[in-house]
Protein backbone atom coordinates (compact mmCIF):
# COMPACT_ATOMS: atom_id res chain seq x y z
CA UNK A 1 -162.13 103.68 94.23
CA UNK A 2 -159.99 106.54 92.96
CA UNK A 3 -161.88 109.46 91.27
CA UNK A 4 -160.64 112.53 89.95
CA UNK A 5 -164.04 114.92 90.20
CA UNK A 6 -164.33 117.78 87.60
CA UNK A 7 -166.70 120.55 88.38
CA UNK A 8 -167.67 123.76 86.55
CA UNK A 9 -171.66 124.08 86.66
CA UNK A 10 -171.24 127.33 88.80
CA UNK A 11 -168.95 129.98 89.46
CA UNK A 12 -166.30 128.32 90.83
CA UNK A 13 -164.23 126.01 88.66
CA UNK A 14 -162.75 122.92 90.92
CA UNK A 15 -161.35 119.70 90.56
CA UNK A 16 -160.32 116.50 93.25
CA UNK A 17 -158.23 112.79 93.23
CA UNK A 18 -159.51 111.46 96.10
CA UNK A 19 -161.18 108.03 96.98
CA UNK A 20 -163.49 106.86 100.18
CA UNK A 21 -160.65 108.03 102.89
CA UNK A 22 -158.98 110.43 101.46
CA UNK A 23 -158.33 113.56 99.33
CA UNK A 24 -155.23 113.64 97.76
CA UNK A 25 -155.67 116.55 96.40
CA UNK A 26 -158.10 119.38 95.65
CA UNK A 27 -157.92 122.72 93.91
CA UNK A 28 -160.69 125.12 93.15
CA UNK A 29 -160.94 128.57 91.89
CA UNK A 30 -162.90 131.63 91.45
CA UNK A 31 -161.73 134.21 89.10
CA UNK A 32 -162.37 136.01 85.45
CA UNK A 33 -161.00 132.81 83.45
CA UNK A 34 -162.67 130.99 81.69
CA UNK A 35 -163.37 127.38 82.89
CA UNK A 36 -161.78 126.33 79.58
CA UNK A 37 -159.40 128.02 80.17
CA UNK A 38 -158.57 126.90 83.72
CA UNK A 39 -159.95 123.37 84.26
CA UNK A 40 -157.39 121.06 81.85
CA UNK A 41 -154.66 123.01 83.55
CA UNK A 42 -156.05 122.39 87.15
CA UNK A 43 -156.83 118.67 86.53
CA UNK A 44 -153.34 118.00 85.42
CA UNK A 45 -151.50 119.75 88.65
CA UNK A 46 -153.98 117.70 90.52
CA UNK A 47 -153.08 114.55 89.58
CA UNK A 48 -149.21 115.58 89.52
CA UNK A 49 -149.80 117.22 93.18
CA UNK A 50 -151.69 113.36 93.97
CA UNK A 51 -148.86 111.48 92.03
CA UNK A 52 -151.18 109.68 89.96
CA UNK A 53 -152.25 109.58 86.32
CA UNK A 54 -155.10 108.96 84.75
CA UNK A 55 -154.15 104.86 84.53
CA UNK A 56 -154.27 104.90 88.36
CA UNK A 57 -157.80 106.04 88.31
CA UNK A 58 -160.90 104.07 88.57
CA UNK A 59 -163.73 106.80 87.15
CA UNK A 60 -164.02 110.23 85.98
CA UNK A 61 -166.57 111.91 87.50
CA UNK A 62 -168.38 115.57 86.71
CA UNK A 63 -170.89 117.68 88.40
CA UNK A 64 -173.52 117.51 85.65
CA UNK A 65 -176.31 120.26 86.60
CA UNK A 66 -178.37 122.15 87.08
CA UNK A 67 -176.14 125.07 86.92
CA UNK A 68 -174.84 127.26 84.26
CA UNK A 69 -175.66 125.98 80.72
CA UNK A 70 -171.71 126.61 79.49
CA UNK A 71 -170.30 125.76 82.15
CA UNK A 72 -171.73 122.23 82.89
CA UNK A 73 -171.22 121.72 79.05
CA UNK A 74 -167.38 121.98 79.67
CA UNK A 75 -166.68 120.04 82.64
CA UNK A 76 -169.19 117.41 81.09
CA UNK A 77 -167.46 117.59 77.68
CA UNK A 78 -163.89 117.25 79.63
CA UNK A 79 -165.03 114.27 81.70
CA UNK A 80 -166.10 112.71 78.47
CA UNK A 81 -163.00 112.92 76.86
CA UNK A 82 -160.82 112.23 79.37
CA UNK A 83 -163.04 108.81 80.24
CA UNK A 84 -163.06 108.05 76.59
CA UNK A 85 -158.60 108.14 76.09
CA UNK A 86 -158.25 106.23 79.51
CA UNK A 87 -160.79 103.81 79.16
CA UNK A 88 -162.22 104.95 82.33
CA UNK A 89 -166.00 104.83 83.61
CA UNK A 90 -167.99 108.01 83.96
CA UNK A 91 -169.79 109.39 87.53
CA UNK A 92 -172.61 111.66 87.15
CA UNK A 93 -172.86 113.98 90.27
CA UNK A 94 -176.01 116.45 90.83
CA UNK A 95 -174.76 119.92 92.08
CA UNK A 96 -177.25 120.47 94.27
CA UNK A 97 -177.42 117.37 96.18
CA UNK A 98 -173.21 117.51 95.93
CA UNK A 99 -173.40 121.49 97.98
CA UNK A 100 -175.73 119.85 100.38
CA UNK A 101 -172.75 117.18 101.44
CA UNK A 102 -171.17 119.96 102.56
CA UNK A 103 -173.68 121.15 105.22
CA UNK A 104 -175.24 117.31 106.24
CA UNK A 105 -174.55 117.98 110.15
CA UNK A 106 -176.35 121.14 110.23
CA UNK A 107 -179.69 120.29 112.31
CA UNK A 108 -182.18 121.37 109.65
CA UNK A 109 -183.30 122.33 106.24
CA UNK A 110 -180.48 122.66 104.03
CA UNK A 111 -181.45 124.47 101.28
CA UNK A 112 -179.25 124.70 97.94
CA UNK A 113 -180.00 127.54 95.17
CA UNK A 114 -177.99 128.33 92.34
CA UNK A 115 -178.97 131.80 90.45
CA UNK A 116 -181.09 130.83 87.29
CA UNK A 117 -181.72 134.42 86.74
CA UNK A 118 -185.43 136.22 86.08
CA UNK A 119 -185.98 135.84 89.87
CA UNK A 120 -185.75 132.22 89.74
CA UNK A 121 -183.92 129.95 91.52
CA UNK A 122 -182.14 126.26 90.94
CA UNK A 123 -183.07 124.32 94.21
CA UNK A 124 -183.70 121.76 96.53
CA UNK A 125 -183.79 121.05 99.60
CA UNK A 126 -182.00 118.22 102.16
CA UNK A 127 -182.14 116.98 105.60
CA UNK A 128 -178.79 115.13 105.98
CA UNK A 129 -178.33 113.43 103.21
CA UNK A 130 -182.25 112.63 103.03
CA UNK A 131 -183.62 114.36 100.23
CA UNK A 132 -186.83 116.52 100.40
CA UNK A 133 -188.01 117.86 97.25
CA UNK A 134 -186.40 117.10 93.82
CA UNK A 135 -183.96 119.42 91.87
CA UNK A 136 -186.75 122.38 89.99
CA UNK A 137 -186.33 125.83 88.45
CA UNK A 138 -188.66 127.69 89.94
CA UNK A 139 -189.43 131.66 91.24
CA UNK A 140 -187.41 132.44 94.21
CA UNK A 141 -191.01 132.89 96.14
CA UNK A 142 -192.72 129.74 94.60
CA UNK A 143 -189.37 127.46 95.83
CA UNK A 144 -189.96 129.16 99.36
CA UNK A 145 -193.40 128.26 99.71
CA UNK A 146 -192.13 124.60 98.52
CA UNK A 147 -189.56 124.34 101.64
CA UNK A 148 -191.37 126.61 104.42
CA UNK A 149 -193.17 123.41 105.53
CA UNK A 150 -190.46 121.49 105.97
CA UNK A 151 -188.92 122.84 109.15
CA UNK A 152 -188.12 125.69 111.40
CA UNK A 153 -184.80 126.18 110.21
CA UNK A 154 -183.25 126.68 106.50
CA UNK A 155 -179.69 126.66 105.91
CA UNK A 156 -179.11 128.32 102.50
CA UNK A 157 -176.24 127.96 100.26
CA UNK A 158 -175.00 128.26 96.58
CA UNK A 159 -174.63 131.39 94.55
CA UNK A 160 -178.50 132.10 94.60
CA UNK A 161 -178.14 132.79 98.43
CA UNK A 162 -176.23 135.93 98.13
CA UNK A 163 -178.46 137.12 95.55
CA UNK A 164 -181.65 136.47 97.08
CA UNK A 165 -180.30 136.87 100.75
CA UNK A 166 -182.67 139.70 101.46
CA UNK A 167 -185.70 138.61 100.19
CA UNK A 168 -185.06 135.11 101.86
CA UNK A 169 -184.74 137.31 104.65
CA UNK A 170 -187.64 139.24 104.32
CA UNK A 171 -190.05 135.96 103.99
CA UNK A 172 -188.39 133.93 106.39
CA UNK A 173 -187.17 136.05 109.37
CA UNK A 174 -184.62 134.47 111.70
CA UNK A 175 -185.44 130.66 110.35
CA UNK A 176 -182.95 131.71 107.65
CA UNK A 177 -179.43 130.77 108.19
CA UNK A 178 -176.72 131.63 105.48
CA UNK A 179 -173.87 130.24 105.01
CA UNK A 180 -170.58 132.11 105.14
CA UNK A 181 -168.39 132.64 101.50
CA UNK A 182 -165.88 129.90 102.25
CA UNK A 183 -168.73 127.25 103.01
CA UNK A 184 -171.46 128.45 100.67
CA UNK A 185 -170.12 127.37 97.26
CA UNK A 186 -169.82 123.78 95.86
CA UNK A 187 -166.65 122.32 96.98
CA UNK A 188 -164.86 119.41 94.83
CA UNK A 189 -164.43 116.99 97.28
CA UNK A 190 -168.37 117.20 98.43
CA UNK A 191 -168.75 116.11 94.71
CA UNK A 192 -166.49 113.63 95.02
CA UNK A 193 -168.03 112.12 98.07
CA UNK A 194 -171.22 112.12 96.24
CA UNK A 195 -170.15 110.18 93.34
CA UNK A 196 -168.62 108.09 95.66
CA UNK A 197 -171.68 107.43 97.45
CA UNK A 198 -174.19 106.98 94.91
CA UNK A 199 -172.15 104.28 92.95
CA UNK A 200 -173.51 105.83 89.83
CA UNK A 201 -171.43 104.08 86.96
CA UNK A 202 -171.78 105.01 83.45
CA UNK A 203 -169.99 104.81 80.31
CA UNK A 204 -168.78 108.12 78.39
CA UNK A 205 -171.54 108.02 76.00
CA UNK A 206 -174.27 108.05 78.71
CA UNK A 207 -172.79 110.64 80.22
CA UNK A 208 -175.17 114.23 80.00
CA UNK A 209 -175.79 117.40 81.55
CA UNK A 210 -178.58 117.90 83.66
CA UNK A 211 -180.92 120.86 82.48
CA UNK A 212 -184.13 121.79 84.48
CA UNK A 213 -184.66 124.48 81.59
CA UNK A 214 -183.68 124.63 77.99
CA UNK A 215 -180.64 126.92 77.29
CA UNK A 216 -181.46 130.17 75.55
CA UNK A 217 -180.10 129.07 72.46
CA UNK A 218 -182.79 126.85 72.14
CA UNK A 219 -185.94 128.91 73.55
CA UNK A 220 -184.52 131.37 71.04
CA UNK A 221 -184.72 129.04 68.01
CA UNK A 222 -187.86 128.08 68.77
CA UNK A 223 -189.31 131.71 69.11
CA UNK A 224 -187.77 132.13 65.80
CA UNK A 225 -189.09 129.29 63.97
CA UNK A 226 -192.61 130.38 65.74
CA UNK A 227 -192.25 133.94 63.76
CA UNK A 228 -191.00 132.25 60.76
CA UNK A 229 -194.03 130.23 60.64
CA UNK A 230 -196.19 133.09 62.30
């Protein structure tokens, strides 16, 4: 099945045609664009670079959540659209359990965290591909005392790690591994190979983000309509 993956949920904005043997092609960025700005452009070198259009692909698929509330809107919204002009079906891919493909031969917790600000953390945690706790928002400390059980040694990941490093540090001592820069973030293909895997179909319609908190717009609207009504 060919695929071309869209991701934007974090700070890297990244995009892959690829199917179960191959990557024909993956770009990714980090920089002070936009992911508006960047991700049309990068999808349509990718599929140039991969000599393929979007009638030689099989699904769309997008990295859905949790991550940052914009972003995921725009690589969901993108995914939409393009599976809605090509007639194509939609893969939903969770972020977290798409950085962990990354790490599945390390021998040991693996443990990614995006940065949900407020001390708290986006997270999971993996063994392989085996999953051991579900996706929650949760206090960098309370999300440690979820995973310290669960082994002797944590491989963290994600843009919480560099955040939190320290104070991962602090409570865990030396069972705290962190990843280096150029293996810590989400990488397209490790989507990819998630959607792959999961067989996940959907149409474009069914296709949503994945929040484990409402935006701020919201909890701001309804601390509004609270005082309104106070």
């Amino acid at each position: 099945m060919k695929i071309l993956v869209i991701d934007t949920s974090g700070p890297v904005c990244g995009v892959a045609v690829m199917d179960e043997t191959k990557v024909f092609c993956e770009t990714w960025a980090q920089n002070r664009l936009t992911h508006s700005v960047s991700l049309m452009p990068m999808a349509e070198s990718a599929l140039r670079s991969a000599g393929m259009g979007l009638k030689d692909l099989d699904a769309v698929a997008a990295v859905v959540g949790p991550g940052r509330f914009t972003g995921v809107r725009i690589g969901v919204a993108t995914a939409k659209g393009l599976a809605q002009g090509a007639g194509l079906p939609c893969i939903p891919v969770d972020a977290l359990e798409a950085m962990s493909r990354g790490a599945e031969l390390f021998e040991g917790v693996i443990c990614p965290i995006q940065d949900a600000r407020a001390g708290q953390v986006y997270g999971a945690a993996f063994r392989g591909k085996a999953r051991l706790m579900p996706d929650e928002a949760l206090k960098l400390e309370a999300y440690l005392d979820r995973i310290r059980p669960m082994g002797e040694r944590f491989l963290f990941l994600g843009d919480g790690m560099p955040v939190h490093r320290e104070a991962i540090r602090e409570a865990l001592g030396d069972r705290a591994i962190f990843a280096p820069p150029h293996l810590s973030a989400l990488r397209p293909a490790a989507a990819g190979m998630a959607a792959l895997e999961s067989g996940r179909l959907t149409d474009y319609l069914s296709l949503e983000a994945l929040y484990l908190r409402p935006p701020n717009a919201q909890k701001n609207r309804k601390l509004l309509e609270a005082m309104q009504h106070g």
